[in-house]
N, C-alpha and C. Protein backbone atom coordinates (compact mmCIF):
# COMPACT_ATOMS: atom_id res chain seq x y z
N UNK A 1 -15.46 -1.22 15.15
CA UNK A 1 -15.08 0.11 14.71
C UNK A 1 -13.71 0.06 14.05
N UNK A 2 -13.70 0.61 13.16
CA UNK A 2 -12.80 0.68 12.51
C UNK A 2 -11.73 1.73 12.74
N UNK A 3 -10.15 1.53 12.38
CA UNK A 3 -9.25 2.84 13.13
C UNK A 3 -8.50 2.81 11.76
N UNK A 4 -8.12 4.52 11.06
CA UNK A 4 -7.16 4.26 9.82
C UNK A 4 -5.70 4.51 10.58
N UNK A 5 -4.86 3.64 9.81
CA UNK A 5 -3.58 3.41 10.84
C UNK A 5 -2.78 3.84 10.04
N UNK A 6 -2.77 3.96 8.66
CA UNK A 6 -1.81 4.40 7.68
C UNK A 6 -2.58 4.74 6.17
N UNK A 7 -2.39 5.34 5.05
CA UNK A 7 -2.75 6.22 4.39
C UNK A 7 -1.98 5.97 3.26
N UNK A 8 -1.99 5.41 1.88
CA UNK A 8 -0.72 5.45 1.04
C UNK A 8 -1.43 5.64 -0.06
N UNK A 9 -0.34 6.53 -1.12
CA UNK A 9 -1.21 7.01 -2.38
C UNK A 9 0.12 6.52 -3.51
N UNK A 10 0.06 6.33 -4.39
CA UNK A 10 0.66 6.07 -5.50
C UNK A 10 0.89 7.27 -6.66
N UNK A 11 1.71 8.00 -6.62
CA UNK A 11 1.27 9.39 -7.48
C UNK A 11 2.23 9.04 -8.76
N UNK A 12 1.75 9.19 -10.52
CA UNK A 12 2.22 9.96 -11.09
C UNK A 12 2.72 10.87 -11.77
N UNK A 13 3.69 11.68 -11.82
CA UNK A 13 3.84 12.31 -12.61
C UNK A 13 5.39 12.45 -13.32
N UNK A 14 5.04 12.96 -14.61
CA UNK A 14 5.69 13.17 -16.01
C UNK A 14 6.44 11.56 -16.25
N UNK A 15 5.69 10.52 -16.15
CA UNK A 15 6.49 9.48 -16.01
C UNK A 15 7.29 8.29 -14.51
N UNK A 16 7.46 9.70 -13.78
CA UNK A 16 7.92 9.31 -12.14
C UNK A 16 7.11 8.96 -11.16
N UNK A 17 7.49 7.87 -10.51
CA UNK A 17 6.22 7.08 -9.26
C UNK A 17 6.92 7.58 -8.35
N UNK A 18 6.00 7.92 -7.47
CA UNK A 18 6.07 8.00 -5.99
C UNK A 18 5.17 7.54 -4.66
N UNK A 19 5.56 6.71 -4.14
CA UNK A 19 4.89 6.24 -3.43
C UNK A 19 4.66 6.98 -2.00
N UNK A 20 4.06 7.43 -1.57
CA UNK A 20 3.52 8.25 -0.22
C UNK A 20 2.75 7.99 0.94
N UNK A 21 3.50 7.71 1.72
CA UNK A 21 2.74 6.81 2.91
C UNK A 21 2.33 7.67 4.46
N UNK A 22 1.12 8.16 4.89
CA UNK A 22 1.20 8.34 5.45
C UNK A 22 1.24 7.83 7.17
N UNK A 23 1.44 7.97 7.92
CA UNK A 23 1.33 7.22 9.12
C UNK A 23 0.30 7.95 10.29
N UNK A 24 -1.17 7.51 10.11
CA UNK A 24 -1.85 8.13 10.90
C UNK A 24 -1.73 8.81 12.23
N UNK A 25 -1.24 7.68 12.93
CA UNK A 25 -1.29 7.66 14.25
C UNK A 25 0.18 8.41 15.08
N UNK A 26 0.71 8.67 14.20
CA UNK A 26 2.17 9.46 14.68
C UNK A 26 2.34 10.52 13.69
N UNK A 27 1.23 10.92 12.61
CA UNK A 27 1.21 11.89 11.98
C UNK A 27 2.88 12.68 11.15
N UNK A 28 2.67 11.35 10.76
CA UNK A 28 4.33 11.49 9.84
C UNK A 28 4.21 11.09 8.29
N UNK A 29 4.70 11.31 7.18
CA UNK A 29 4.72 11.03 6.17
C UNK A 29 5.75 10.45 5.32
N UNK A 30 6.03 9.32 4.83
CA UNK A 30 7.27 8.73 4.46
C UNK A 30 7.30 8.86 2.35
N UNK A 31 7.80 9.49 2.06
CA UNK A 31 7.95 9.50 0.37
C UNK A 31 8.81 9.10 -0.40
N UNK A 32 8.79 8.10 -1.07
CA UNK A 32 9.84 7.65 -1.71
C UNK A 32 9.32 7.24 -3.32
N UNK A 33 10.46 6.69 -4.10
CA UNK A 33 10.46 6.69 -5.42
C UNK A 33 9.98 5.33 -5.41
N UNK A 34 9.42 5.04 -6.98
CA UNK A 34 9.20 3.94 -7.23
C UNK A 34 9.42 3.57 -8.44
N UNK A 35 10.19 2.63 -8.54
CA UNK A 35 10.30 2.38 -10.23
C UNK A 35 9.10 1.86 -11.23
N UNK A 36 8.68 1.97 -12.31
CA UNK A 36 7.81 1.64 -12.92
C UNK A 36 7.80 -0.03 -12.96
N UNK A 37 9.12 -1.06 -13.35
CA UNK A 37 8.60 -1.95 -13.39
C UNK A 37 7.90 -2.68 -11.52
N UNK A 38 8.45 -2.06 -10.46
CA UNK A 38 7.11 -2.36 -9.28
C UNK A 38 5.99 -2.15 -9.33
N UNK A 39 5.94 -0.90 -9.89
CA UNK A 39 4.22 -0.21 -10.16
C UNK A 39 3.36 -1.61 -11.04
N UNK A 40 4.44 -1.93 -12.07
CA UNK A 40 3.72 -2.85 -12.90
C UNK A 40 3.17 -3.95 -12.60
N UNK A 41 3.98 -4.22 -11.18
CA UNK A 41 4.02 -5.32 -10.49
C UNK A 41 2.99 -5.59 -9.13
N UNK A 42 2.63 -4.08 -8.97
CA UNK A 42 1.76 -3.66 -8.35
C UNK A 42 0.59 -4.71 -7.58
N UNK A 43 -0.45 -5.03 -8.59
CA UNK A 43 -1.97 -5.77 -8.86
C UNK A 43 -1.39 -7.10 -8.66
N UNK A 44 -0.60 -7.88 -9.34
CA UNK A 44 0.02 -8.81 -8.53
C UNK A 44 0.33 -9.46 -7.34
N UNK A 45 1.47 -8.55 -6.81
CA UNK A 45 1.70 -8.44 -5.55
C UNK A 45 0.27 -8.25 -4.91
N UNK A 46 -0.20 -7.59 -4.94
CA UNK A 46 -1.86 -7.05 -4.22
C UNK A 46 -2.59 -8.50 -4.17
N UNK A 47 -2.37 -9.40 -5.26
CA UNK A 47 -3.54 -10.36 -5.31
C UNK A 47 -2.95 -11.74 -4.66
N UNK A 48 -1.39 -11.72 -4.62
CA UNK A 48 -0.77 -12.71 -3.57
C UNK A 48 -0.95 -12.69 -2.21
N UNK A 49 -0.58 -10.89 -1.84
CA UNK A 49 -1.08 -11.20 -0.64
C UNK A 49 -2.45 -10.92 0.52
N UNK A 50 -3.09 -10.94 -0.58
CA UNK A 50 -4.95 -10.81 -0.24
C UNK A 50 -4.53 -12.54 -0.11
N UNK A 51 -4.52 -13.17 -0.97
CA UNK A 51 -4.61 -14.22 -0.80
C UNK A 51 -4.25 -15.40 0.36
N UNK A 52 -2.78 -14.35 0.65
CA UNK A 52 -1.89 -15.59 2.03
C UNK A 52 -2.80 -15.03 2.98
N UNK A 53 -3.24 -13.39 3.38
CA UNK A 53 -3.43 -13.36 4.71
C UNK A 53 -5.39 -13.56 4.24
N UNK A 54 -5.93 -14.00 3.24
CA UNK A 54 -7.59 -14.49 3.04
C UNK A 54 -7.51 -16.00 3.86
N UNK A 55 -6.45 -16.63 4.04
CA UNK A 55 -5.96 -17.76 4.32
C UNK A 55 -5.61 -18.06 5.44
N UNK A 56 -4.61 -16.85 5.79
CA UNK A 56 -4.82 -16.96 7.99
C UNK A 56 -5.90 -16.97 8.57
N UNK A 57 -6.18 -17.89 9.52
CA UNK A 57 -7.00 -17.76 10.23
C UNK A 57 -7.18 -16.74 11.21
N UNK A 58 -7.89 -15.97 11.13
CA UNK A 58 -8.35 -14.74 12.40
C UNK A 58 -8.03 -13.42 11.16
N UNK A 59 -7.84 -13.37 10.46
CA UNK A 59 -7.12 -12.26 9.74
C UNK A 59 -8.02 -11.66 8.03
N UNK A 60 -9.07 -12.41 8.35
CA UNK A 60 -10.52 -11.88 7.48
C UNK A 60 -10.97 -10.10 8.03
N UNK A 61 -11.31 -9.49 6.88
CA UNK A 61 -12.08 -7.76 7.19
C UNK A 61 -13.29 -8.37 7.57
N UNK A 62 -13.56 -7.87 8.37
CA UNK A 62 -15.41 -7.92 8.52
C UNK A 62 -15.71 -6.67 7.98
């Protein structure tokens, strides 16, 4: 069974990132800025670390 533990959305507008995180389980919300060249950097980052933790052992999604 699956549990959602946190919640994050990427919003933009007129140009401005914001990154929005929510925290399920203590029902809190953290918002902060993001600069565009991270955003850019985004899919990257995403595909390094799919990769280190595809690589730990025990640490596969079923």
């Amino acid at each position: 069974m699956e549990t959602l533990l946190y919640a994050a959305e990427l919003v933009e507008e007129d140009g401005t990132y914001t990154l929005v995180v929510q925290d399920v389980v203590r029902d809190t919300v953290q918002v902060t800025p993001v600069p565009k060249s991270a955003v850019d950097k985004l899919p990257t980052f995403l595909t390094v670390l799919s990769s280190k933790l595809n690589s730990a052992p025990g640490r596969r999604r079923q």
